[in-house]
C-alpha atoms as a PDB file:
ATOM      1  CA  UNK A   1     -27.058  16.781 152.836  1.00  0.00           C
ATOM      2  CA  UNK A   2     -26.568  20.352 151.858  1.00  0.00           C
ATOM      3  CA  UNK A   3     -29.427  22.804 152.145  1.00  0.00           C
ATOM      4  CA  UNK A   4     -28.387  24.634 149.826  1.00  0.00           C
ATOM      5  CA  UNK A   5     -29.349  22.288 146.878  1.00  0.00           C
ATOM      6  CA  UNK A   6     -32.352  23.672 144.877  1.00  0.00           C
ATOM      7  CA  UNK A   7     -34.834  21.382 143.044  1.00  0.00           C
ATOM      8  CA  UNK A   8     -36.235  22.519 139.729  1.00  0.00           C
ATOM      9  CA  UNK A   9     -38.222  20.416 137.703  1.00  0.00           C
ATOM     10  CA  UNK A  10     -38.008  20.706 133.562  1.00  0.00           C
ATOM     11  CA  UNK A  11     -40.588  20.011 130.702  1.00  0.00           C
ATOM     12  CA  UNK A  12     -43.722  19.014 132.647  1.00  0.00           C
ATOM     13  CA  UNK A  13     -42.215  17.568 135.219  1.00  0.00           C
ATOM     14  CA  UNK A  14     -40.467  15.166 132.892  1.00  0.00           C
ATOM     15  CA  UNK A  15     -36.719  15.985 134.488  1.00  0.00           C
ATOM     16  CA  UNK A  16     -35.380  17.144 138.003  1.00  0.00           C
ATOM     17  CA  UNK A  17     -32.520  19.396 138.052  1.00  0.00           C
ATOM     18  CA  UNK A  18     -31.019  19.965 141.676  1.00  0.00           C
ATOM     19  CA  UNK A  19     -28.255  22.742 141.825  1.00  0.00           C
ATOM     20  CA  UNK A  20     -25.663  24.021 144.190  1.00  0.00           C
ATOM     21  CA  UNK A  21     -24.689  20.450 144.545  1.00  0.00           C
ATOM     22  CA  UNK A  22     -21.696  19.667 145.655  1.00  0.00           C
ATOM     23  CA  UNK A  23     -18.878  16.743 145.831  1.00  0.00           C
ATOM     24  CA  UNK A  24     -19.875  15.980 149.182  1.00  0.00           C
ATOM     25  CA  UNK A  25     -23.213  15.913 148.304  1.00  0.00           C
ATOM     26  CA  UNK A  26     -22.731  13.207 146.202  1.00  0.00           C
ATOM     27  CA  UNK A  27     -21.576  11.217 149.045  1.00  0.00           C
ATOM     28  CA  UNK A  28     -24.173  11.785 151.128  1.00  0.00           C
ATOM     29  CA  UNK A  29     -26.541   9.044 151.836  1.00  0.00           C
ATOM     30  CA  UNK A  30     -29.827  11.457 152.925  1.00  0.00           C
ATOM     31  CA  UNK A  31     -29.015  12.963 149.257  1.00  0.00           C
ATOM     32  CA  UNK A  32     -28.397  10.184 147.685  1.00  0.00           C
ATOM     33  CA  UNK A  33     -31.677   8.585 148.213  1.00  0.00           C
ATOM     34  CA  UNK A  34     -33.371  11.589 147.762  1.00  0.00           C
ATOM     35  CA  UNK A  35     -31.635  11.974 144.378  1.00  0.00           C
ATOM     36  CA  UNK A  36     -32.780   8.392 143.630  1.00  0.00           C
ATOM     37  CA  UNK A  37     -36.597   9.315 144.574  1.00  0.00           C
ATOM     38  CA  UNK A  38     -36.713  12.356 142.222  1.00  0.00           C
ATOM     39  CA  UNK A  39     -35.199  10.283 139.179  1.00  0.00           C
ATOM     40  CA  UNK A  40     -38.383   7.691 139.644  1.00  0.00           C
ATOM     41  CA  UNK A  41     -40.687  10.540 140.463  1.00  0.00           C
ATOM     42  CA  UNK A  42     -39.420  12.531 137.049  1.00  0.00           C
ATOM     43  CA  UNK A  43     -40.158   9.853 134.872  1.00  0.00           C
ATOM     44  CA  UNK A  44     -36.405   8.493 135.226  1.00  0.00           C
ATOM     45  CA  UNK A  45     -34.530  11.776 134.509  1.00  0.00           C
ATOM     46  CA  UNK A  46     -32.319  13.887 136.926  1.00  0.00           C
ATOM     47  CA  UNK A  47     -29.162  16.145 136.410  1.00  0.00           C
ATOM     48  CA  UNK A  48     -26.997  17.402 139.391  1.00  0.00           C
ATOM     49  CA  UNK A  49     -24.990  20.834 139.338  1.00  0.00           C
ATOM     50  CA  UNK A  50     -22.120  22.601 141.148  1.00  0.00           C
ATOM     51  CA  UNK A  51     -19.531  24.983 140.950  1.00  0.00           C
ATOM     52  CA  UNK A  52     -17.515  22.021 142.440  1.00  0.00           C
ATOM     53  CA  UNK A  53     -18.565  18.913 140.132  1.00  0.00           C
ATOM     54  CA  UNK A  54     -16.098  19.705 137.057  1.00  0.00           C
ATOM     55  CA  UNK A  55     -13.300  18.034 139.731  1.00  0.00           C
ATOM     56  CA  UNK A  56     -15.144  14.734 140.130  1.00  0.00           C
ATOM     57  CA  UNK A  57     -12.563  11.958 140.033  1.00  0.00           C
ATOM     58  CA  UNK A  58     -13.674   8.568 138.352  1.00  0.00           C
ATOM     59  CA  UNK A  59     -14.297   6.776 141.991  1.00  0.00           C
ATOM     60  CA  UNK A  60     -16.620   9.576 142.758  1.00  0.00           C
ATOM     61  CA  UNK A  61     -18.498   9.149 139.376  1.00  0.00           C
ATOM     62  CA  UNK A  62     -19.073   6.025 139.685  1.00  0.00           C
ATOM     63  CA  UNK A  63     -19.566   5.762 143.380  1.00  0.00           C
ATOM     64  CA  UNK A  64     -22.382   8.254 142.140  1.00  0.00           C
ATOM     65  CA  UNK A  65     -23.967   6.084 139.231  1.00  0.00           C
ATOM     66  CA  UNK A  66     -24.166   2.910 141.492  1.00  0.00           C
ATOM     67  CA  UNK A  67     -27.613   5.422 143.264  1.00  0.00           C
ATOM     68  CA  UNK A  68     -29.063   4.561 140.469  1.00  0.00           C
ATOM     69  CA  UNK A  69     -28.142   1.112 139.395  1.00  0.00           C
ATOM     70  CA  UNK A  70     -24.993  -1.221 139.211  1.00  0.00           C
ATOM     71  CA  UNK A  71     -22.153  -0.271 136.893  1.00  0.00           C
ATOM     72  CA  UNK A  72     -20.996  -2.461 134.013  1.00  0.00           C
ATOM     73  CA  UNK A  73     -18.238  -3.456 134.383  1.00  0.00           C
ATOM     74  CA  UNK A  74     -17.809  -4.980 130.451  1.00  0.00           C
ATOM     75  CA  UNK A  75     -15.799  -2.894 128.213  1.00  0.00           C
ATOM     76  CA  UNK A  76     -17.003  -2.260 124.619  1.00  0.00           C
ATOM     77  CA  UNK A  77     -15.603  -4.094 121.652  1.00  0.00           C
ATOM     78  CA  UNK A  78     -12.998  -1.566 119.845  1.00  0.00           C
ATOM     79  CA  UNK A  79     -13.359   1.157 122.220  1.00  0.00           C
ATOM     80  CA  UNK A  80      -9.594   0.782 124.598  1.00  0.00           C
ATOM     81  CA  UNK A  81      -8.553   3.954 123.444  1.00  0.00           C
ATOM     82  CA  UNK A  82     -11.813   5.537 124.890  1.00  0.00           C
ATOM     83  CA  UNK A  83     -11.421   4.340 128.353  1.00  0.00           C
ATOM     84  CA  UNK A  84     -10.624   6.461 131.513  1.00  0.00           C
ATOM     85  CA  UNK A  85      -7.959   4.295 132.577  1.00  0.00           C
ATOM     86  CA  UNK A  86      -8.819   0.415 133.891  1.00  0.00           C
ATOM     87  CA  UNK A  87     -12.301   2.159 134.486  1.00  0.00           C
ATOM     88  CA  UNK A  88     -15.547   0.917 133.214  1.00  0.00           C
ATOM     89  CA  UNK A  89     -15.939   4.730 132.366  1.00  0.00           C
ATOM     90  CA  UNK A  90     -15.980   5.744 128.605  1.00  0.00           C
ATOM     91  CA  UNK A  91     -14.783   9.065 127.051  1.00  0.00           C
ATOM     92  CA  UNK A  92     -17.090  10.700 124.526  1.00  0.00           C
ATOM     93  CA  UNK A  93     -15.787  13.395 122.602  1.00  0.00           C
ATOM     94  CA  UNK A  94     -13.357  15.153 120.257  1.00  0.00           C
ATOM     95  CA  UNK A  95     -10.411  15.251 122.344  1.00  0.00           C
ATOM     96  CA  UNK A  96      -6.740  13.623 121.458  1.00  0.00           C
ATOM     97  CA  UNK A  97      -3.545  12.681 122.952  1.00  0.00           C
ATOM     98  CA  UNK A  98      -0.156  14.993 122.331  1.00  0.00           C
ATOM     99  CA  UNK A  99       0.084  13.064 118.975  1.00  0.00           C
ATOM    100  CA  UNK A 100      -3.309  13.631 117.580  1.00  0.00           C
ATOM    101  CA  UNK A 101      -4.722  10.421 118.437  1.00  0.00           C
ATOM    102  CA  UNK A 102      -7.985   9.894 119.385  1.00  0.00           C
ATOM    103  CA  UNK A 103      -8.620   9.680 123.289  1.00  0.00           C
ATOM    104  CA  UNK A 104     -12.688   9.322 123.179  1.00  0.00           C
ATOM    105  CA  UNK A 105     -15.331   7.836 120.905  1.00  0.00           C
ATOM    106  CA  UNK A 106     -16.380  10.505 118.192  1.00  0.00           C
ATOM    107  CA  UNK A 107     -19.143  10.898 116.190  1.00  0.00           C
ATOM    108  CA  UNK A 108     -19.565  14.135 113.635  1.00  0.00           C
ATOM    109  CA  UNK A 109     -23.616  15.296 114.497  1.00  0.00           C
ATOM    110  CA  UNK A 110     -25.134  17.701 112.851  1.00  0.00           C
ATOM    111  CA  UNK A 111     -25.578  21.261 115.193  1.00  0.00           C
ATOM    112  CA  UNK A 112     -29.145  22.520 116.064  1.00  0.00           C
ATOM    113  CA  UNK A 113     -30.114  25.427 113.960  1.00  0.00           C
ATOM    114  CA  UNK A 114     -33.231  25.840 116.178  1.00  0.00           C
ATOM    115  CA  UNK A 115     -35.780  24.695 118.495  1.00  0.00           C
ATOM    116  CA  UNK A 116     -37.228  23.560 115.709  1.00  0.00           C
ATOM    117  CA  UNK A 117     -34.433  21.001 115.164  1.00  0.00           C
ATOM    118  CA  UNK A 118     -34.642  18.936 118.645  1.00  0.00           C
ATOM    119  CA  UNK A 119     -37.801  17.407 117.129  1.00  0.00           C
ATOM    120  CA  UNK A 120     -37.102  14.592 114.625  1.00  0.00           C
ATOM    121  CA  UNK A 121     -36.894  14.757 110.445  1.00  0.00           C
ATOM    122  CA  UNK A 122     -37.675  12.233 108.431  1.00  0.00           C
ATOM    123  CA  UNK A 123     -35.870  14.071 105.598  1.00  0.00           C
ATOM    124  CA  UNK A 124     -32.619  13.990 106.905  1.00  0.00           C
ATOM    125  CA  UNK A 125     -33.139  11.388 109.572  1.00  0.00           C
ATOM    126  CA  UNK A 126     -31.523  13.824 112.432  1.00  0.00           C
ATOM    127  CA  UNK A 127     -31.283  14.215 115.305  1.00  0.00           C
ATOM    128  CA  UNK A 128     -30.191  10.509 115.769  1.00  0.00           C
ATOM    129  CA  UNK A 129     -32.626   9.626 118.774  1.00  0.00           C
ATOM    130  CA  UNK A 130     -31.810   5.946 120.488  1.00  0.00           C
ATOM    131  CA  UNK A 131     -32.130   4.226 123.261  1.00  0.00           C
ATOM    132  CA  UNK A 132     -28.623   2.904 124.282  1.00  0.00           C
ATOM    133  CA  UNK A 133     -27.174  -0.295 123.834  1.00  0.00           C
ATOM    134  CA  UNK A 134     -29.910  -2.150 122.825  1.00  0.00           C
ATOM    135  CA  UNK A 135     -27.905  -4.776 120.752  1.00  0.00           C
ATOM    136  CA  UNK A 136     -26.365  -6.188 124.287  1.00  0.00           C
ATOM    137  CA  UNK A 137     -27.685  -9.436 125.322  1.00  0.00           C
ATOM    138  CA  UNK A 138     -28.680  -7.935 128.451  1.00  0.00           C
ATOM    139  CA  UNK A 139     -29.538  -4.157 127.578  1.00  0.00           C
ATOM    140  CA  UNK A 140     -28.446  -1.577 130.079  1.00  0.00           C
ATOM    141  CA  UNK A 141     -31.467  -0.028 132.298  1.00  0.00           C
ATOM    142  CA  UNK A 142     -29.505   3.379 132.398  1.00  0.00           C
ATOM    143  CA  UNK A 143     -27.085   5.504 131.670  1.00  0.00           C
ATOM    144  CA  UNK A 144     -24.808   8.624 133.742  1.00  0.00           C
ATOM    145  CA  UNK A 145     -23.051  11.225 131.843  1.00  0.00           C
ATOM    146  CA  UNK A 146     -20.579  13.432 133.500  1.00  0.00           C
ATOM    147  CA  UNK A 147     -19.431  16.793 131.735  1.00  0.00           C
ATOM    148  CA  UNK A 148     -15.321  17.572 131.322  1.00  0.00           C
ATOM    149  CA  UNK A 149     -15.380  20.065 129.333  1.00  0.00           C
ATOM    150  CA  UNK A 150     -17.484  21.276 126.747  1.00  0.00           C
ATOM    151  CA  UNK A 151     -18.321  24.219 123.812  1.00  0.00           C
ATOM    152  CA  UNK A 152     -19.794  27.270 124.206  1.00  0.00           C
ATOM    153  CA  UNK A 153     -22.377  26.701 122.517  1.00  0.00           C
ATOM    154  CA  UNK A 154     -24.068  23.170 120.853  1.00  0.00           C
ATOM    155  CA  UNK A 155     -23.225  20.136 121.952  1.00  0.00           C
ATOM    156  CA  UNK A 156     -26.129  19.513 124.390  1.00  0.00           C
ATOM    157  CA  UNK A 157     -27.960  16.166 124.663  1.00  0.00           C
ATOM    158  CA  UNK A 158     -32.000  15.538 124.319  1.00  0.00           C
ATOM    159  CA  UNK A 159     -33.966  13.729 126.001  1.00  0.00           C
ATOM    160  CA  UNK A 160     -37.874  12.007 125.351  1.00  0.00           C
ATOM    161  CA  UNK A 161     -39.948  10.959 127.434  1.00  0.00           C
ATOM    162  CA  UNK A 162     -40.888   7.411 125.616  1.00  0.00           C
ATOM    163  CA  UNK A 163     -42.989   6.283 128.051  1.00  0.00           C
ATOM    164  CA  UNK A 164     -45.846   9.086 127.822  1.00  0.00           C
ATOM    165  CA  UNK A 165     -45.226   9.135 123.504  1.00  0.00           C
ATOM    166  CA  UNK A 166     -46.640   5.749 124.279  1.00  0.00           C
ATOM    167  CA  UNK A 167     -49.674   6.446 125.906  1.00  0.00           C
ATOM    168  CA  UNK A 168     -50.665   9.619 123.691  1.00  0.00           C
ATOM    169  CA  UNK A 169     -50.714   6.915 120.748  1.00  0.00           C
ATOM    170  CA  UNK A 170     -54.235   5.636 119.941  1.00  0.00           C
ATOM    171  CA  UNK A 171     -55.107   2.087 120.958  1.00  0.00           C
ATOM    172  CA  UNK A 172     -54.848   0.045 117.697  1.00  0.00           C
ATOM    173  CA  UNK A 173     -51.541   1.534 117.211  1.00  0.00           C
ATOM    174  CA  UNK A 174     -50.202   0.404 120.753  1.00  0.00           C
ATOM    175  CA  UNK A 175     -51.291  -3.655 120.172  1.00  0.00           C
ATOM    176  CA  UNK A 176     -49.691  -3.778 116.831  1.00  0.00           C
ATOM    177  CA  UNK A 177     -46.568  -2.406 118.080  1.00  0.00           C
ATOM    178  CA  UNK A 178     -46.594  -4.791 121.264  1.00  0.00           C
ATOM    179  CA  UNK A 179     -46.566  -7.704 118.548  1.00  0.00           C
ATOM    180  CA  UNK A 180     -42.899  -6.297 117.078  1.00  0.00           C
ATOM    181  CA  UNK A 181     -39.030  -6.618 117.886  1.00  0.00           C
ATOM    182  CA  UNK A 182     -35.989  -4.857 117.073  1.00  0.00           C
ATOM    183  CA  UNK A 183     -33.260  -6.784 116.114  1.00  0.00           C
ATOM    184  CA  UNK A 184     -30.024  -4.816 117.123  1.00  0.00           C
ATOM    185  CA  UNK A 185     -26.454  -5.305 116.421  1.00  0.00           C
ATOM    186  CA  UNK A 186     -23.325  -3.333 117.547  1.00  0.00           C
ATOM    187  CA  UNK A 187     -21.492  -4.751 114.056  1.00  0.00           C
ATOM    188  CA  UNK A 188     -24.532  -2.600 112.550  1.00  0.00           C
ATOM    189  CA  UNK A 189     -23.972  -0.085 114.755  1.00  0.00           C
ATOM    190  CA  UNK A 190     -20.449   0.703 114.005  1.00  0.00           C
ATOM    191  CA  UNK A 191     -20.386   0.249 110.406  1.00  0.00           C
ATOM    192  CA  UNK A 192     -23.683   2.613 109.712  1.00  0.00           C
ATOM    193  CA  UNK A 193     -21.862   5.251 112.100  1.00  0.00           C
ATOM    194  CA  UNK A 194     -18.463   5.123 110.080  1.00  0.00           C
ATOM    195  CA  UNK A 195     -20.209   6.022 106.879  1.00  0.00           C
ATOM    196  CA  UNK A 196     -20.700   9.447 107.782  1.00  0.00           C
ATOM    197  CA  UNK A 197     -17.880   9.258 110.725  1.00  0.00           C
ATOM    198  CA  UNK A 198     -14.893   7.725 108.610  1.00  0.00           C
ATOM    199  CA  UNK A 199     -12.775   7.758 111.451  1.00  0.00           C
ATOM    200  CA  UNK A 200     -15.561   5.861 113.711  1.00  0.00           C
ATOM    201  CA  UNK A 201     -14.066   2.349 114.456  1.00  0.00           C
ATOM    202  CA  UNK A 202     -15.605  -0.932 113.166  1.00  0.00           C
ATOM    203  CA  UNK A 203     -15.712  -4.427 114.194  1.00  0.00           C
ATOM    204  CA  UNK A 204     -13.483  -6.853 113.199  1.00  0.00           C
ATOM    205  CA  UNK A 205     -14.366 -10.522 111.737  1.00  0.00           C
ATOM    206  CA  UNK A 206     -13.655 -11.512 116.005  1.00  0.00           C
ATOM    207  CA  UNK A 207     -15.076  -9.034 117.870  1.00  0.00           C
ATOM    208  CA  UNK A 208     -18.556  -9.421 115.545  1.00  0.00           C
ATOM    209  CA  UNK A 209     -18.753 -12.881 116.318  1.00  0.00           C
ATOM    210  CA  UNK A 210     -18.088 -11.983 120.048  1.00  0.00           C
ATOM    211  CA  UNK A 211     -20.757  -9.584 119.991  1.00  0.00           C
ATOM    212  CA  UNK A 212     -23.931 -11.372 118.196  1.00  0.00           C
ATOM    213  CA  UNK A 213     -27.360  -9.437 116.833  1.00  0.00           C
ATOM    214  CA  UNK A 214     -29.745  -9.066 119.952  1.00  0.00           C
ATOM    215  CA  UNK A 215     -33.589  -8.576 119.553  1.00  0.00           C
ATOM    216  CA  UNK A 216     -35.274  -6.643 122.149  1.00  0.00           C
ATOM    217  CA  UNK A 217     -39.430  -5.441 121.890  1.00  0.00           C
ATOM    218  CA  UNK A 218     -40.795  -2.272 120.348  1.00  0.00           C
ATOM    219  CA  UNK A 219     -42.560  -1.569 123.409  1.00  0.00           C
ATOM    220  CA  UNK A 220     -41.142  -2.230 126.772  1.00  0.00           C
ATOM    221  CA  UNK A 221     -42.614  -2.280 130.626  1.00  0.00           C
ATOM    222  CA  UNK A 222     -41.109  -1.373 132.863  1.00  0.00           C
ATOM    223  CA  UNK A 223     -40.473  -3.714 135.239  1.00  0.00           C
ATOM    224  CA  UNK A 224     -40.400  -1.244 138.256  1.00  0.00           C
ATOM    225  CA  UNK A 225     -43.419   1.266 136.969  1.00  0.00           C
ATOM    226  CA  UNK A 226     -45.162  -1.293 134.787  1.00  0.00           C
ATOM    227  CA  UNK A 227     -45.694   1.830 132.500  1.00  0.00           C
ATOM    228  CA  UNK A 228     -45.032   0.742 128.689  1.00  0.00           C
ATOM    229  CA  UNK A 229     -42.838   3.299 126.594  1.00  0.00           C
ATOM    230  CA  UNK A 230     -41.489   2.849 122.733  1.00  0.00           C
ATOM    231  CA  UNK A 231     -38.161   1.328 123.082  1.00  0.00           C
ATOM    232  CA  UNK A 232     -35.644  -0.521 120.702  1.00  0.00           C
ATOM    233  CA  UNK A 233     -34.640   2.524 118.472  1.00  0.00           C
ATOM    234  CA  UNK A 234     -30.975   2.493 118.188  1.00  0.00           C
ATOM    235  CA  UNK A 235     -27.955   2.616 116.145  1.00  0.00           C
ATOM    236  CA  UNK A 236     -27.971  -1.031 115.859  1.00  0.00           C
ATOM    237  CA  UNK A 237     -31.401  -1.148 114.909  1.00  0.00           C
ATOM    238  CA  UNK A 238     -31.140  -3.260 111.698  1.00  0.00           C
ATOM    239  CA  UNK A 239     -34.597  -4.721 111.606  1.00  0.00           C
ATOM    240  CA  UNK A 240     -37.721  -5.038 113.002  1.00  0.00           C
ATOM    241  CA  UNK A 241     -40.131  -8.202 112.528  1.00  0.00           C
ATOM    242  CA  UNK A 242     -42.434  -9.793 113.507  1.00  0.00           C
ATOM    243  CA  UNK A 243     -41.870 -11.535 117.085  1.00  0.00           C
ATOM    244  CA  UNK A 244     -39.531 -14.779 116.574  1.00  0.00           C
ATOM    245  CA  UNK A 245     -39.488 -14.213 113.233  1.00  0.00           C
ATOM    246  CA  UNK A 246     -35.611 -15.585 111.818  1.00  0.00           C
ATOM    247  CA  UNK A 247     -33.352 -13.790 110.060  1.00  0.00           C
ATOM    248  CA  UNK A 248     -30.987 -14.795 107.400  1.00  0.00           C
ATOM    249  CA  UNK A 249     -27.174 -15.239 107.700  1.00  0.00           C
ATOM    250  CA  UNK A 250     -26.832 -13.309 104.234  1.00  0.00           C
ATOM    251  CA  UNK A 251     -29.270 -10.989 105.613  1.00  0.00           C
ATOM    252  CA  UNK A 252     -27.178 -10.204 108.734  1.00  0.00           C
ATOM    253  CA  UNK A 253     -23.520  -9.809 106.178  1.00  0.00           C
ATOM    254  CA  UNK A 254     -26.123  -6.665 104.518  1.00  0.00           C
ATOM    255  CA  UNK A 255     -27.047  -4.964 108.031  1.00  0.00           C
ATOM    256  CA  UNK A 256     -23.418  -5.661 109.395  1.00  0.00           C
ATOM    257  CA  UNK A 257     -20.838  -5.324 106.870  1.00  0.00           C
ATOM    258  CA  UNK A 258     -22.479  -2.490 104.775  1.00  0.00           C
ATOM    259  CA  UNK A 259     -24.407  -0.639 107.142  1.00  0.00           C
ATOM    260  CA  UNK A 260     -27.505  -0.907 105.689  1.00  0.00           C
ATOM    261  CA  UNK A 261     -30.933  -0.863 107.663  1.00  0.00           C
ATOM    262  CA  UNK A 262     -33.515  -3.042 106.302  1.00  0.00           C
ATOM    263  CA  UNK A 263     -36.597  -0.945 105.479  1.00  0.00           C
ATOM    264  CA  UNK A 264     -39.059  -2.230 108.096  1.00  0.00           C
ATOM    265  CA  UNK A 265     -37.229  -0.125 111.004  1.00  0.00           C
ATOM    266  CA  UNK A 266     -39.261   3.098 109.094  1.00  0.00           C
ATOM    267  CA  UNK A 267     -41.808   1.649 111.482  1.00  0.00           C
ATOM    268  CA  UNK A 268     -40.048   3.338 114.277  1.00  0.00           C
ATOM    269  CA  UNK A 269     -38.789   6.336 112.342  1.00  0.00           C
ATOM    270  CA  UNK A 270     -42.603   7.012 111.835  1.00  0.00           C
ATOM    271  CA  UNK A 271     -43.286   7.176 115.093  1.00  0.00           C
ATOM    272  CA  UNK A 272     -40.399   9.372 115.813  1.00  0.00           C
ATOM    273  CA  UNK A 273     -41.673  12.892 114.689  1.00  0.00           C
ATOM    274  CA  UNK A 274     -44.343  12.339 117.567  1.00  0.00           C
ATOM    275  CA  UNK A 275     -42.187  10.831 120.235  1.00  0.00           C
ATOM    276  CA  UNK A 276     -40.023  13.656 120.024  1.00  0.00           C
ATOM    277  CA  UNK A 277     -42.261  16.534 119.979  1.00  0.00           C
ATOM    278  CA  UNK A 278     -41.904  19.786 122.063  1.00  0.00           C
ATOM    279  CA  UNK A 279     -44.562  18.438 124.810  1.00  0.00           C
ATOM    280  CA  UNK A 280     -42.295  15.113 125.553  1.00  0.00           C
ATOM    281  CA  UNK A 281     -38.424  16.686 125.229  1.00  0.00           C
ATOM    282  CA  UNK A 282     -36.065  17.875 127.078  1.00  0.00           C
ATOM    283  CA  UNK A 283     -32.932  20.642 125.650  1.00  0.00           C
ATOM    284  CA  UNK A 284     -30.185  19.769 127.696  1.00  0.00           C
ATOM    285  CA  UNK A 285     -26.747  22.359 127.011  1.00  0.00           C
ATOM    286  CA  UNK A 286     -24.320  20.889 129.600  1.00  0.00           C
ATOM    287  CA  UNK A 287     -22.225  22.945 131.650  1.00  0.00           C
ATOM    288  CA  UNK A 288     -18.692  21.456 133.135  1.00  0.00           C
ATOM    289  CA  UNK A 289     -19.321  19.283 136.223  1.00  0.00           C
ATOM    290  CA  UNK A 290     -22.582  18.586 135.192  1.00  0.00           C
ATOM    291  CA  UNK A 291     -24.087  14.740 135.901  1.00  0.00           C
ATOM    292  CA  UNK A 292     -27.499  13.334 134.257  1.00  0.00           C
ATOM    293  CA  UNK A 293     -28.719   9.992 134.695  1.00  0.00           C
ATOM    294  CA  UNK A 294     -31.502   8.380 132.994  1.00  0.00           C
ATOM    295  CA  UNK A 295     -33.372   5.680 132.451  1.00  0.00           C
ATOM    296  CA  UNK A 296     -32.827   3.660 129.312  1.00  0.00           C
ATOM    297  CA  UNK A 297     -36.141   2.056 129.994  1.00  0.00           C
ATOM    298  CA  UNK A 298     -38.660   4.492 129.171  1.00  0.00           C
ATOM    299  CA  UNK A 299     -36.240   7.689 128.034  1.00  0.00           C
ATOM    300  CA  UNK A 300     -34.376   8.390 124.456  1.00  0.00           C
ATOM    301  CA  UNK A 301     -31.852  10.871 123.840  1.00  0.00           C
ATOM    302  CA  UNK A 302     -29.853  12.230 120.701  1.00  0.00           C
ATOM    303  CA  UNK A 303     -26.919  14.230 120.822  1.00  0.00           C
ATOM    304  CA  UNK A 304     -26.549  18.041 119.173  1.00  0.00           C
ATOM    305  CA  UNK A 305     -23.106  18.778 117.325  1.00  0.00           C
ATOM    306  CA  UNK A 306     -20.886  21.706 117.589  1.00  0.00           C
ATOM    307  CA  UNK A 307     -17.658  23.188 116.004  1.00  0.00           C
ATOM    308  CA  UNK A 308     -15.768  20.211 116.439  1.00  0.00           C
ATOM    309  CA  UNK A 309     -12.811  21.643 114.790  1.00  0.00           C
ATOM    310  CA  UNK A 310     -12.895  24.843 117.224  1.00  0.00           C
ATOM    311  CA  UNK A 311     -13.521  23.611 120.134  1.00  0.00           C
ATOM    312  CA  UNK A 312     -13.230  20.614 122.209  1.00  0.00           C
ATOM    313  CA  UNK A 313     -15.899  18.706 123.773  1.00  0.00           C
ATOM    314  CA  UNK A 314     -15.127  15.725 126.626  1.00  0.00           C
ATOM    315  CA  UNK A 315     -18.203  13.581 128.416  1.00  0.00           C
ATOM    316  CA  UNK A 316     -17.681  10.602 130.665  1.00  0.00           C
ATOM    317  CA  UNK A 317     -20.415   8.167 130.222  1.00  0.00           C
ATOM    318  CA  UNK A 318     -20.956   4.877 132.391  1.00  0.00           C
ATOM    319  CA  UNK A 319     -23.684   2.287 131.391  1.00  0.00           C
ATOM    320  CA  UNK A 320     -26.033   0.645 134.374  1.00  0.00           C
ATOM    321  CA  UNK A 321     -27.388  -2.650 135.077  1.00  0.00           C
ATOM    322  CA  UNK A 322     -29.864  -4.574 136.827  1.00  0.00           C
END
């Protein structure tokens, strides 16, 4: 392991950055587990950097990702022209081929103005915090993303520590939100994106019966910690109900085919102007090599826009399982 790697820790010792990292660090099986030990002991947030890392090749990414969990290996529906190759790896971003076609998944986000801005507003409903993937049958426990390239300035990701929003809520509001579910699904997902992201791809009739409505609970242990943290906020978040509670075929054509949210997921946009307040967020502006992995289990993020019609912006991302 290098020694020249330097550990700092972020917002209350929610995140561990470790710089002067390089490729061979990431190889490295004394760094490797201490990398691993630092993204449990930082409440399941850690970001490498290096002068070297911008040249990391997909192997090493993922040979990378697999420290903190297994990779999956399923491609997402109507994503192809996303992928890095045959690669589980997906592109996020702005950029296109030589003919102007899209070569990433894009969606337009609203800049930060301000500091101000990381936490959430119920006015405009921005930034769009989420947990990822909650609408697979089998929701992901993390998530790596590796920086290509990105703008000078915007563009960043945030992050929240869900797990401690949790505990800071009082106790009758913690049981009635352990009696809730979130029912999730990527049709949902997709549709509610494209309405302010025209060019954001949909599901067709196939691939939303391939890819059915999940449910997945409001507040989630983890099953490594045992800590509890606010979970199921997504995207795909459609509904929430009561637990077991049956939803409606016509109910479903609403959420999926016209991107509409039924009103009972303001139950978790309430609780979002605490979650993501200054004391449990993270600011992170990426720089190009940079890797952060987190865990889906007890963190949420947003993305930050930028000039997307300037500049060019271009993130790997790989999903982890159990």
């Amino acid at each position: 392991m290098s020694e020249s790697a330097q550990l700092t820790t972020l917002n209350n010792g929610f995140g561990a950055l470790l710089t002067n990292v390089t490729r061979a660090d990431l190889k490295d099986a004394e760094f490797k587990s201490h990398a691993r030990s630092l993204w449990s002991e930082h409440r399941g947030l850690i970001a490498v950097r290096g002068d070297d890392l911008a040249a990391v090749t997909p192997e090493e990414l993922m040979e990378w990702s697999e420290v903190f969990g297994n990779i999956d290996e399923q491609r997402m529906a109507a994503r192809d022209h996303a992928m890095v190759g045959a690669t589980p790896i997906l592109r996020i971003g702005n950029i296109t081929d030589d003919a102007g076609n899209r070569r990433a998944s894009f969606a337009i986000v609203d800049p930060l103005k301000s500091a101000d801005d990381i936490r959430y507003n119920p006015a405009t409903r921005r930034p769009v915090w989420h947990t990822d993937s909650t609408f697979k049958p089998v929701p992901p426990i993390g998530s790596v993303f590796h920086c290509k390239q990105c703008p000078p300035t915007g563009g960043g990701t945030l992050f929240a520590d869900s797990a401690a929003a949790f505990t800071a809520l009082d106790a009758a509001t913690q049981t009635r939100l352990s009696t809730l579910e979130a029912v999730c699904s990527l049709a949902h997902h997709d549709k509610k994106i494209s309405l302010y992201s025209p060019a954001y791809k949909t599901l067709n009739p196939e691939q939303r019966r391939a890819n059915p409505p999940n449910r997945v609970p409001l507040v989630l242990e983890h099953p490594v910690t045992g800590r509890p943290a606010l979970y199921g906020l997504n995207s795909s978040t459609c509904a929430i109900v009561e637990k077991g509670t049956a939803i409606s075929e016509a109910q479903m054509d609403v959420f999926d085919l016209e991107g509409i949210e039924d009103e009972s997921v303001q139950i978790l946009r309430d609780l979002l102007p605490h979650a993501t307040s200054a004391q449990f967020t993270v600011h992170w502006q990426w720089q190009p090599g940079d890797i952060v992995a987190w865990d889906n289990r007890c963190t949420m993020h947003a993305a930050t826009g930028f000039e997307h019609a300037r500049y060019q912006r271009e993130m790997w991302r790989l999903t982890l399982v159990q």
